[in-house]
N, C-alpha and C. Protein backbone atom coordinates (compact mmCIF):
# COMPACT_ATOMS: atom_id res chain seq x y z
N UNK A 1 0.84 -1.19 0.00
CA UNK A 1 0.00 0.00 0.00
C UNK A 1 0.88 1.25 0.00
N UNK A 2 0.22 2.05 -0.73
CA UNK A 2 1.32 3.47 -1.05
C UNK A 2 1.32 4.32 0.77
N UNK A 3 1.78 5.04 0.93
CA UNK A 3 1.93 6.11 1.92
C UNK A 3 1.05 7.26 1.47
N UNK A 4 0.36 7.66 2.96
CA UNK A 4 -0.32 9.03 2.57
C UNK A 4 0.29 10.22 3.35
N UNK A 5 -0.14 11.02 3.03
CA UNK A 5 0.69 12.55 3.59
C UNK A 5 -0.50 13.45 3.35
N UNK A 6 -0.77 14.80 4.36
CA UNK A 6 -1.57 15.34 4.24
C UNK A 6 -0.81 16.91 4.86
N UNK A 7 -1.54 17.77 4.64
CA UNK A 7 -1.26 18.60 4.99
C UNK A 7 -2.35 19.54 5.52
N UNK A 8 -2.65 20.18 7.13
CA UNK A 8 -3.57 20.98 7.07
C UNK A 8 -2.93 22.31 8.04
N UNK A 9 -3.70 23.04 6.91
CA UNK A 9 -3.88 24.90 7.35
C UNK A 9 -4.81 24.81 8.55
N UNK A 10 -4.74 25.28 9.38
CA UNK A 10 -5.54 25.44 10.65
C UNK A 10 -5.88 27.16 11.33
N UNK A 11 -6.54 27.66 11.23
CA UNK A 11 -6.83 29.30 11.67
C UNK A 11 -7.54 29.35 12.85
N UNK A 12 -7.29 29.73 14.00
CA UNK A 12 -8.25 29.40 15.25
C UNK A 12 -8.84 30.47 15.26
N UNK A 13 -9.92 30.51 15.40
CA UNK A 13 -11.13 31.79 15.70
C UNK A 13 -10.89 32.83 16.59
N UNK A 14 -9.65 32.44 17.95
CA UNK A 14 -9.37 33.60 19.09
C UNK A 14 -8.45 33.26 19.46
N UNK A 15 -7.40 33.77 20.17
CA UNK A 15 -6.26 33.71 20.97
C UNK A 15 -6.33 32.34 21.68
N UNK A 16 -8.19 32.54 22.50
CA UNK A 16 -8.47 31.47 23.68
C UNK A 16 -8.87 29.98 22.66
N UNK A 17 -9.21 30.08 21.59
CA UNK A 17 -9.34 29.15 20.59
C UNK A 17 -8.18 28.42 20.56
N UNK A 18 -7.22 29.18 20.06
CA UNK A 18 -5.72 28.51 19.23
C UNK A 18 -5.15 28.21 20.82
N UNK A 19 -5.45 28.11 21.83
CA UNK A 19 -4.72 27.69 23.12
C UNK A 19 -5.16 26.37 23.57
N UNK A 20 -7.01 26.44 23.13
CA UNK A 20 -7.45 25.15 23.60
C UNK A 20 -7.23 24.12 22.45
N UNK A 21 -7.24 24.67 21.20
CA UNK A 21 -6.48 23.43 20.17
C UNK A 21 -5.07 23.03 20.32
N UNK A 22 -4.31 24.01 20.62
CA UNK A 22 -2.98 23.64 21.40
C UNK A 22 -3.29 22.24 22.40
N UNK A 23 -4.13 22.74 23.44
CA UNK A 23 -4.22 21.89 24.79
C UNK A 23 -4.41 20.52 23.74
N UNK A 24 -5.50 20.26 22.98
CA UNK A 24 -5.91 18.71 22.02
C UNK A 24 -5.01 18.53 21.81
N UNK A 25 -4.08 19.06 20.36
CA UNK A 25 -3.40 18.95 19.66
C UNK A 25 -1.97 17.98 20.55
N UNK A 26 -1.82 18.69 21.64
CA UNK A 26 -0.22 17.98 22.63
C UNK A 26 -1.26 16.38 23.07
N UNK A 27 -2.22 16.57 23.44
CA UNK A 27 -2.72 15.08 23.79
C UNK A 27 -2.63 14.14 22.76
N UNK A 28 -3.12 14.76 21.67
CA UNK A 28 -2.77 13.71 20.08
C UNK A 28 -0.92 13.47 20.34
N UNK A 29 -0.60 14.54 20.46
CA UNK A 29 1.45 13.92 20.33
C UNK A 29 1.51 13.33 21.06
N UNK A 30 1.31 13.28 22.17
CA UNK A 30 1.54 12.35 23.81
C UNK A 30 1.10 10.87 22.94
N UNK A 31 -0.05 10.67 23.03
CA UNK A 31 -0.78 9.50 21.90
C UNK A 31 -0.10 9.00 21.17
N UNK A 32 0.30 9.54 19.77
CA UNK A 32 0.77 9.08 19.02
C UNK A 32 2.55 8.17 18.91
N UNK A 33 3.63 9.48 20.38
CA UNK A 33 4.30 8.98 20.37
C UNK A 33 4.80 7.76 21.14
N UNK A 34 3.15 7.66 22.15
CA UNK A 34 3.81 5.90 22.99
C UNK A 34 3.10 5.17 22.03
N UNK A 35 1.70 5.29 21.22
CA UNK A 35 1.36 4.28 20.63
C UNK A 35 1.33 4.04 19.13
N UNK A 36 1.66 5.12 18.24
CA UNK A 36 1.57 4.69 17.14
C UNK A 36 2.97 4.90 16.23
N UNK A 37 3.98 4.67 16.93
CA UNK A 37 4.98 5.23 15.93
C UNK A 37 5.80 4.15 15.03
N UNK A 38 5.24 3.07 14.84
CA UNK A 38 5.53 1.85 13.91
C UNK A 38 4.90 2.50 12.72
N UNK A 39 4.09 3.39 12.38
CA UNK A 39 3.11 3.70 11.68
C UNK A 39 2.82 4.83 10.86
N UNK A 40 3.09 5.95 12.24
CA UNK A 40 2.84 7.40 11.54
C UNK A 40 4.71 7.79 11.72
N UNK A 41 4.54 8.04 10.62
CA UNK A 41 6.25 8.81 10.25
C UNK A 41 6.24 10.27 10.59
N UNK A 42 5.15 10.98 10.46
CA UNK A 42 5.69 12.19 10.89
C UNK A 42 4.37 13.39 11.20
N UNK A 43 4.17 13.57 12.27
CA UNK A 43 3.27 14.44 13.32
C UNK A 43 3.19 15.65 13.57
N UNK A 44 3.57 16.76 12.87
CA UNK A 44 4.26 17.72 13.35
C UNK A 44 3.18 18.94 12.85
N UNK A 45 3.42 20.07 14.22
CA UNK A 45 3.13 21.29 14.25
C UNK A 45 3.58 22.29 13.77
N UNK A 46 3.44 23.19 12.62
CA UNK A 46 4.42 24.24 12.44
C UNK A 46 2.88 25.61 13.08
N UNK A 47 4.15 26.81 13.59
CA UNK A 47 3.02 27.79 14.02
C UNK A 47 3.47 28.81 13.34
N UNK A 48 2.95 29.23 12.88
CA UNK A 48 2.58 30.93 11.85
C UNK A 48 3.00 31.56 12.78
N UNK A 49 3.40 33.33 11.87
CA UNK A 49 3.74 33.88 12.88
C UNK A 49 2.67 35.05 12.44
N UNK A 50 2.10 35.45 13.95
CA UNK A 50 1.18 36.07 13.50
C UNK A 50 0.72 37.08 12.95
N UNK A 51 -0.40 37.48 12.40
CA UNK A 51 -0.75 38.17 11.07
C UNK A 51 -1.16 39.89 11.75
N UNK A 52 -1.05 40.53 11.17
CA UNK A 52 -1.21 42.17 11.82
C UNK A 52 -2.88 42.32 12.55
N UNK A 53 -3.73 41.35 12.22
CA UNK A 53 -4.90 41.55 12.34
C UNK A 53 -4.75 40.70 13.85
N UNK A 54 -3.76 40.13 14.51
CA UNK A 54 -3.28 39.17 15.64
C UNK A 54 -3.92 37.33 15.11
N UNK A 55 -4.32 37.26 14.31
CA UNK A 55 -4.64 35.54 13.95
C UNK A 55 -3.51 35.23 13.28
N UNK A 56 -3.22 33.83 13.87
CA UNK A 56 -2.37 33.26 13.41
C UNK A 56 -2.87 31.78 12.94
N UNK A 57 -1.88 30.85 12.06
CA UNK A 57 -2.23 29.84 11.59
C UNK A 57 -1.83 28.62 11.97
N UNK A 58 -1.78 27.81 11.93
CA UNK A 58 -1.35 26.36 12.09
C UNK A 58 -0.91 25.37 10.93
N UNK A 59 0.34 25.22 11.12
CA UNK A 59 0.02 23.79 9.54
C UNK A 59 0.64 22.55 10.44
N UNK A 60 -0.15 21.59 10.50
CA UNK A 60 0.04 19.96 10.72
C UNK A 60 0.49 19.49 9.36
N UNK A 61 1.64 19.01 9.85
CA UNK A 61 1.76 17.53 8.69
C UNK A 61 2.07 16.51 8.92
N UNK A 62 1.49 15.91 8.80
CA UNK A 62 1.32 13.84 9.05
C UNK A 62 1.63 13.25 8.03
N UNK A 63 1.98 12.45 8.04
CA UNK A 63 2.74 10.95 6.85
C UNK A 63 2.60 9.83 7.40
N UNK A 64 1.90 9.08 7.16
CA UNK A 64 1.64 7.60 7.77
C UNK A 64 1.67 6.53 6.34
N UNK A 65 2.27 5.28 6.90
CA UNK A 65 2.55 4.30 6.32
C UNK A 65 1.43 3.69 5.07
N UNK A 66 0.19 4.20 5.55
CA UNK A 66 -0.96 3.63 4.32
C UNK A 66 -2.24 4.28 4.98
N UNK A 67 -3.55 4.22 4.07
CA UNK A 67 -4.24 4.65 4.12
C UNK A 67 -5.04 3.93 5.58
N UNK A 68 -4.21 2.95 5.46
CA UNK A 68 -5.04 2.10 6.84
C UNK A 68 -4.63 2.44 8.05
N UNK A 69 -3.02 2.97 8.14
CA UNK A 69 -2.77 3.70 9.32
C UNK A 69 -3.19 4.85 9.69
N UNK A 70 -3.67 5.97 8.81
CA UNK A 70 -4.16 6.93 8.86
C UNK A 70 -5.85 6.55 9.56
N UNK A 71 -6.42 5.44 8.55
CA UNK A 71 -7.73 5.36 8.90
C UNK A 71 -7.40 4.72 10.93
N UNK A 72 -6.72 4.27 11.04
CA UNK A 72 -6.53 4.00 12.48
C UNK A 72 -6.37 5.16 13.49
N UNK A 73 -5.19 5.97 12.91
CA UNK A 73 -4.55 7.22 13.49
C UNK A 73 -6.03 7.70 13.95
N UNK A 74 -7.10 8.23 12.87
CA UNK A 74 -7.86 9.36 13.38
C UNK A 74 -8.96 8.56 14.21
N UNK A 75 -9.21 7.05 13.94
CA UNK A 75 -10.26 6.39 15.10
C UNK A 75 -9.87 6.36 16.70
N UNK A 76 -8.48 7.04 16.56
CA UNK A 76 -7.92 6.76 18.07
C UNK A 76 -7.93 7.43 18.74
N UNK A 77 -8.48 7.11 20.06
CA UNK A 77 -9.97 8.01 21.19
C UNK A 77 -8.97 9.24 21.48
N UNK A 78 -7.97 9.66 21.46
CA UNK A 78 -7.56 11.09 21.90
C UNK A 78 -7.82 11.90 20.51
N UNK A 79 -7.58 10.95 18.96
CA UNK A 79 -7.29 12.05 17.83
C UNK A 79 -8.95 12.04 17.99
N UNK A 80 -9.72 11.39 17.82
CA UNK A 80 -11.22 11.41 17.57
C UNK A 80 -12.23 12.29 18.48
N UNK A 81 -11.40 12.30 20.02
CA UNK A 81 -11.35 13.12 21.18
C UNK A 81 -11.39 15.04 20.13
N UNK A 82 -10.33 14.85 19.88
CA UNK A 82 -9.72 16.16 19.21
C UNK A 82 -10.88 16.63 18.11
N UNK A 83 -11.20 16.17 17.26
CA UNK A 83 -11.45 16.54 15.98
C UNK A 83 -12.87 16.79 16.44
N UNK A 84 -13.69 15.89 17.68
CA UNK A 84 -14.86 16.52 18.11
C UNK A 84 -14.79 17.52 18.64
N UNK A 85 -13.96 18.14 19.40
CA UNK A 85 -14.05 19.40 20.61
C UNK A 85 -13.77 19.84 19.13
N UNK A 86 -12.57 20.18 17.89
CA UNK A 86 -12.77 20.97 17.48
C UNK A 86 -14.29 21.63 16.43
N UNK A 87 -14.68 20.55 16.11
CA UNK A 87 -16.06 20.62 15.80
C UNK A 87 -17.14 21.42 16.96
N UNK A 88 -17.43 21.11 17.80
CA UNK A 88 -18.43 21.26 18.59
C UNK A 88 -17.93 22.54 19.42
N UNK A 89 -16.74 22.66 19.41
CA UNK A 89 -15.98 24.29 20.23
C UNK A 89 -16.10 25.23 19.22
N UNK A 90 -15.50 24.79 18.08
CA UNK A 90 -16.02 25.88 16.85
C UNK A 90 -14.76 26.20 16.72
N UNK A 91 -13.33 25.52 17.06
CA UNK A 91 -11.97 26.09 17.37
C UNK A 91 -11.55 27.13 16.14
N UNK A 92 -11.49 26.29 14.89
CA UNK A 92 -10.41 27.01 13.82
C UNK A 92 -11.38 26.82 12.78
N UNK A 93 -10.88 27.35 11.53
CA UNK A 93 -11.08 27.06 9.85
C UNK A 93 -10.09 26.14 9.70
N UNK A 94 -9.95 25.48 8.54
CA UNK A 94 -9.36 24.11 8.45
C UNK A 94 -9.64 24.00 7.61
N UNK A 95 -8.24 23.61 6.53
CA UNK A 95 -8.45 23.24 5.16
C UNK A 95 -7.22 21.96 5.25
N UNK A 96 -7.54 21.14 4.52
CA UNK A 96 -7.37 19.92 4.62
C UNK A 96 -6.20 19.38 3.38
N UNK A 97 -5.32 19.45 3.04
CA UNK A 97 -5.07 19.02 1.44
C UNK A 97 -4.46 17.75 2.07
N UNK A 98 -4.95 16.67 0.70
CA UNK A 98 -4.10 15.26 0.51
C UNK A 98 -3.02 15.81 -0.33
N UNK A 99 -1.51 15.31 0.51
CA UNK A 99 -0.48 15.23 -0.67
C UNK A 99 -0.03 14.01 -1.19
N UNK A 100 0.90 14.16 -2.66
CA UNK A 100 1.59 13.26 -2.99
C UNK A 100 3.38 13.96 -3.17
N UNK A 101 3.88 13.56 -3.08
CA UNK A 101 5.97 13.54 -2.84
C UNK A 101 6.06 13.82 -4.39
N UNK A 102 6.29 15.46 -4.26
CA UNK A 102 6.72 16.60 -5.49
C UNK A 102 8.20 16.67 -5.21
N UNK A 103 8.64 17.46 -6.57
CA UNK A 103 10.00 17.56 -6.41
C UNK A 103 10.43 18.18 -5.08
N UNK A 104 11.72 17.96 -4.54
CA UNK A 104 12.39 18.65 -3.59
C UNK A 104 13.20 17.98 -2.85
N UNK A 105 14.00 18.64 -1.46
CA UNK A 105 14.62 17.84 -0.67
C UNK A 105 14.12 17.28 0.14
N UNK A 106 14.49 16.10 0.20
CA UNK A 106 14.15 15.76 1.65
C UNK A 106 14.34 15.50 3.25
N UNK A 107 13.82 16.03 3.65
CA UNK A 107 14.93 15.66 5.15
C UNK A 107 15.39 14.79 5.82
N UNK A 108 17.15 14.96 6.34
CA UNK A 108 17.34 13.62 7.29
C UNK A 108 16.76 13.69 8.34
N UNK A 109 16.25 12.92 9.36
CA UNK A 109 15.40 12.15 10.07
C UNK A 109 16.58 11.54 11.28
């Protein structure tokens, strides 16, 4: 099975927004790094720096081994935990892209 990679833009609605997706977001890393790291290759937070209007952004990028680790990754009660509070809190905007491995470097690890 091929590898998937995704990439998401994340915009939190308030200061107190982008703090409590923070608070999820570290419970998903805690998660992921005692239990899934046979699997997901790469988890990571980058943070914007913020915009004159004071919002700032978020980009996650994840890489997991197949579509089946991914489909596992997000059934797992802290990420599934997450993706409801951000739903039902109203946290961020969120745009979602699937990638595929374009030209460039890549990093050592």
């Amino acid at each position: 099975m091929a590898p998937v990679a995704l990439a998401a833009v994340l915009t939190p609605k308030s200061p107190e927004k982008a703090a409590r997706f923070l608070e999820k977001f570290q419970e998903c890393v805690d998660y992921v790094q005692k239990n899934e790291r046979d699997f997901v290759y790469r988890y990571e937070l980058h943070r914007g720096i913020k915009e004159q209007n004071g919002r700032e952004q978020f980009v996650v990028l994840e890489h997991y081994k197949d579509q089946a680790s991914m489909d596992k990754h997000v059934a797992a009660p802290p990420i599934a935990a997450m993706i409801q509070t951000l739903e039902k809190e109203d946290l961020v905007d969120a745009q979602i892209i699937m990638t595929n491995k374009g030209p460039g470097i890549t990093p050592k690890l």
